[in-house]
PDB file of N, CA and C in Angstrom:
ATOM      1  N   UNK A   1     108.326  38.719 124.133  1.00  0.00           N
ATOM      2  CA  UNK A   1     109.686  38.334 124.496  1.00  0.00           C
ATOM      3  C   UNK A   1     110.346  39.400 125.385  1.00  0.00           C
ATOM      4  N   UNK A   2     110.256  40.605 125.309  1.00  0.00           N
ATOM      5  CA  UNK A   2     110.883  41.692 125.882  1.00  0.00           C
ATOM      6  C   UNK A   2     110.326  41.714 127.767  1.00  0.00           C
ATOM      7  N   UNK A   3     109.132  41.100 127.587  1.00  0.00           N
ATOM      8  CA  UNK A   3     108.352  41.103 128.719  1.00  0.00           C
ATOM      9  C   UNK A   3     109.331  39.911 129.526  1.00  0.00           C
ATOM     10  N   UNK A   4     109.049  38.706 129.205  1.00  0.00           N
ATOM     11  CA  UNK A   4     109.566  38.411 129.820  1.00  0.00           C
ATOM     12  C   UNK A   4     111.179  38.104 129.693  1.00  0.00           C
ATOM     13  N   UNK A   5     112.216  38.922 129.208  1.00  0.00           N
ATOM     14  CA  UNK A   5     113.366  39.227 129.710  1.00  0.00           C
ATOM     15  C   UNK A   5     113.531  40.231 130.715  1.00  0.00           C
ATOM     16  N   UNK A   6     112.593  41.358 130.961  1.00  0.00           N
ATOM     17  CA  UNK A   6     112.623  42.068 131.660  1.00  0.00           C
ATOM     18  C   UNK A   6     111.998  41.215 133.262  1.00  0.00           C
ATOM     19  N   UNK A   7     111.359  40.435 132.871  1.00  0.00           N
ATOM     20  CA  UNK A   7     110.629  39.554 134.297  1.00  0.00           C
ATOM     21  C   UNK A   7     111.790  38.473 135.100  1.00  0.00           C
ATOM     22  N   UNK A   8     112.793  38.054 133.860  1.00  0.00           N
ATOM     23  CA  UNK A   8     113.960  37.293 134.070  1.00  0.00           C
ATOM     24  C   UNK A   8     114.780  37.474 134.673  1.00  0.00           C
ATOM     25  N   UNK A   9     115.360  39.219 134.251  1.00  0.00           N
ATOM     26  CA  UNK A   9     116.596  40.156 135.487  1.00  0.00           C
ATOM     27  C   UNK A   9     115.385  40.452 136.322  1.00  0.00           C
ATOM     28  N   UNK A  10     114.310  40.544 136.495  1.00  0.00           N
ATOM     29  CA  UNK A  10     113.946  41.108 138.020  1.00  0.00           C
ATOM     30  C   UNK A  10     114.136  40.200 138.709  1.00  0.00           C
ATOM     31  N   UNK A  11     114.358  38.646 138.158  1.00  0.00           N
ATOM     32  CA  UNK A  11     114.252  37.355 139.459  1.00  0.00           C
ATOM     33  C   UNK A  11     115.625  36.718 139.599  1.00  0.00           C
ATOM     34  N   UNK A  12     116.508  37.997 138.802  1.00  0.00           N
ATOM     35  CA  UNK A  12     117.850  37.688 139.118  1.00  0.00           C
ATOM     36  C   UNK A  12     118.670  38.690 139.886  1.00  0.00           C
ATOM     37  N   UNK A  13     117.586  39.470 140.185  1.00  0.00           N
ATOM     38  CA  UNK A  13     118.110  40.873 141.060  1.00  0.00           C
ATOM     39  C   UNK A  13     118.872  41.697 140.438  1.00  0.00           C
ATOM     40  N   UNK A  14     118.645  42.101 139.377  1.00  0.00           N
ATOM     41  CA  UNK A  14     119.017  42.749 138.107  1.00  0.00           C
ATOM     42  C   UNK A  14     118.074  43.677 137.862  1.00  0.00           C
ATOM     43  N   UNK A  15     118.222  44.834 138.138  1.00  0.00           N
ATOM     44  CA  UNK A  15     116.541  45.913 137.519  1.00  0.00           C
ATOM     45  C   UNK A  15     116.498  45.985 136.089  1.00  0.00           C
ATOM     46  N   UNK A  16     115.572  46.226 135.481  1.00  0.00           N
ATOM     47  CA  UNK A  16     114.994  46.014 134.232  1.00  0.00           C
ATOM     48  C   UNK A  16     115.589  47.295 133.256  1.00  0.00           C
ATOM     49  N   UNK A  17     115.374  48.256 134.167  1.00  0.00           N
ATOM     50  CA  UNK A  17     116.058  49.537 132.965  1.00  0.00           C
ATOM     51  C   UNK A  17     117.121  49.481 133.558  1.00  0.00           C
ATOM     52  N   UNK A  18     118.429  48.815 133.907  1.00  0.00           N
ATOM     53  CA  UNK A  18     119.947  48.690 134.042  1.00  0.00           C
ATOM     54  C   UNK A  18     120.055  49.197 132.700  1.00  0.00           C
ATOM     55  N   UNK A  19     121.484  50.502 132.690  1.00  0.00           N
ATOM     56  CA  UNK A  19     121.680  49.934 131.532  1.00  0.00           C
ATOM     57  C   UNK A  19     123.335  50.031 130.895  1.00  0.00           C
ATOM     58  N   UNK A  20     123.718  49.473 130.038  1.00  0.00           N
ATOM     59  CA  UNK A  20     124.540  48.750 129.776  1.00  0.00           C
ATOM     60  C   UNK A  20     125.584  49.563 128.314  1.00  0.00           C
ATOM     61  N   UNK A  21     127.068  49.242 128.174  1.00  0.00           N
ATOM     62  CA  UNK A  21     127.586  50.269 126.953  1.00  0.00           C
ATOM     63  C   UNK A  21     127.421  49.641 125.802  1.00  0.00           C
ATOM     64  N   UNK A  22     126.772  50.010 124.427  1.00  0.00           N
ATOM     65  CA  UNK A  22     126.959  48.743 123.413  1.00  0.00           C
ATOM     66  C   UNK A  22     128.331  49.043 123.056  1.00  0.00           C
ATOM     67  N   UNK A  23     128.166  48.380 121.755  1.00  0.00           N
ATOM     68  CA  UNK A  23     129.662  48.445 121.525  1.00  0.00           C
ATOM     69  C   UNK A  23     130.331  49.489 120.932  1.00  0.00           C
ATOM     70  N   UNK A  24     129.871  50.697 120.810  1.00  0.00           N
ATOM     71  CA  UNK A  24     130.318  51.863 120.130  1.00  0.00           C
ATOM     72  C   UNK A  24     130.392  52.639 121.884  1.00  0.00           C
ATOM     73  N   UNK A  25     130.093  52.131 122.819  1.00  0.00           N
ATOM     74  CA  UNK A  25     129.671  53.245 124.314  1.00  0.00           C
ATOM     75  C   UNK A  25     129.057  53.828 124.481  1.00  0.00           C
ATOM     76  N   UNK A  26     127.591  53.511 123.652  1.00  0.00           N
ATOM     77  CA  UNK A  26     126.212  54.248 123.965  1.00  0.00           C
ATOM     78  C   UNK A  26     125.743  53.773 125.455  1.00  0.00           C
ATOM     79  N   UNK A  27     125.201  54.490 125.945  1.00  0.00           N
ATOM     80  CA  UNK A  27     123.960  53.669 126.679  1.00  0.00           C
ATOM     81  C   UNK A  27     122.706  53.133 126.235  1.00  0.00           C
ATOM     82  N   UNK A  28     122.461  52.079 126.830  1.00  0.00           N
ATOM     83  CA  UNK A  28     120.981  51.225 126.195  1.00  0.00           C
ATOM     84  C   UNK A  28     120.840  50.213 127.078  1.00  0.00           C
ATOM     85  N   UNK A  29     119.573  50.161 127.972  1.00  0.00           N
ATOM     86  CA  UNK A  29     118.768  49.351 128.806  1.00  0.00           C
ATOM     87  C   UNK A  29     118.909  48.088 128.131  1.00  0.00           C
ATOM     88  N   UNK A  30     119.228  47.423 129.317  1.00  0.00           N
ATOM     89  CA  UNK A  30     119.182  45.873 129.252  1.00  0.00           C
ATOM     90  C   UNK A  30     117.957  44.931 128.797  1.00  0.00           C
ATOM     91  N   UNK A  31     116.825  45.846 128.667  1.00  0.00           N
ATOM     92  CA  UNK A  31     115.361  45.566 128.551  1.00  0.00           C
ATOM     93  C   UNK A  31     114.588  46.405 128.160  1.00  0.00           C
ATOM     94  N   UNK A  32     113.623  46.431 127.490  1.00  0.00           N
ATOM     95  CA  UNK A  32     112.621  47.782 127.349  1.00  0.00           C
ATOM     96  C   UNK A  32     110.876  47.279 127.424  1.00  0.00           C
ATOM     97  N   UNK A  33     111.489  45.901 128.445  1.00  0.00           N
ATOM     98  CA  UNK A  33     110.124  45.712 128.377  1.00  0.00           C
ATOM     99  C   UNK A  33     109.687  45.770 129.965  1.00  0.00           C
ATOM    100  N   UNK A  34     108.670  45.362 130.526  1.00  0.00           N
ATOM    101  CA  UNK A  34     108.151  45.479 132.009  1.00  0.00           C
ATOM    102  C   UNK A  34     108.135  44.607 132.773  1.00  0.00           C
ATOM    103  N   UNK A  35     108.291  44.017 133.990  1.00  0.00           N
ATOM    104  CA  UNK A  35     108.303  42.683 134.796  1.00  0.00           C
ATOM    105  C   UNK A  35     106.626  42.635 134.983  1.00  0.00           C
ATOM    106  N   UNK A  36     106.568  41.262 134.323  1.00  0.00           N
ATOM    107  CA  UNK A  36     105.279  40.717 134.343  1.00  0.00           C
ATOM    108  C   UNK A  36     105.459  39.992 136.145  1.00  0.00           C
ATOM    109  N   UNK A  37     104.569  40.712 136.695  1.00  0.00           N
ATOM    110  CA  UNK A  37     104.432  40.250 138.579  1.00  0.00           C
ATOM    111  C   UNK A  37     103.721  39.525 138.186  1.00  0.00           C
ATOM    112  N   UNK A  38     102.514  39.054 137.450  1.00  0.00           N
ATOM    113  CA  UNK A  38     101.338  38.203 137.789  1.00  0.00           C
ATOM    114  C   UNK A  38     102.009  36.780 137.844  1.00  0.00           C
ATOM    115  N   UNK A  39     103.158  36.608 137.067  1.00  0.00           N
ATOM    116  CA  UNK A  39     103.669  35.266 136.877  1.00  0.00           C
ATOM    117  C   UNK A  39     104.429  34.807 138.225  1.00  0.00           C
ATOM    118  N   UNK A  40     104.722  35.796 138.341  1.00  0.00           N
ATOM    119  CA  UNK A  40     106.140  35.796 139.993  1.00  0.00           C
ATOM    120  C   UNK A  40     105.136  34.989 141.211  1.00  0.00           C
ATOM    121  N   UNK A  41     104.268  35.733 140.973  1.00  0.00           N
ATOM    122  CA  UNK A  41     103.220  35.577 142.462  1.00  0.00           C
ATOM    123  C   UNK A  41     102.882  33.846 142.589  1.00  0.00           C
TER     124      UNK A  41
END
């Protein structure tokens, strides 16, 4: 699953380690997983 959310913002022009405040104002990547290219192609 992480895979392909991270494959999801790459095809939304969104980079994969963006990252984002939770709700206390940490930082934490939008994803921690990798853009699967084989599927894109």
């Amino acid at each position: 699953m992480l895979l392909l959310a991270a494959t999801m913002y790459h095809l939304l022009g969104i980079h994969s380690e963006t990252m984002i405040k939770d709700v206390i104002g940490r930082d934490v990547p939008i994803s921690y997983g990798k853009v699967i290219h084989d599927i894109i192609a």
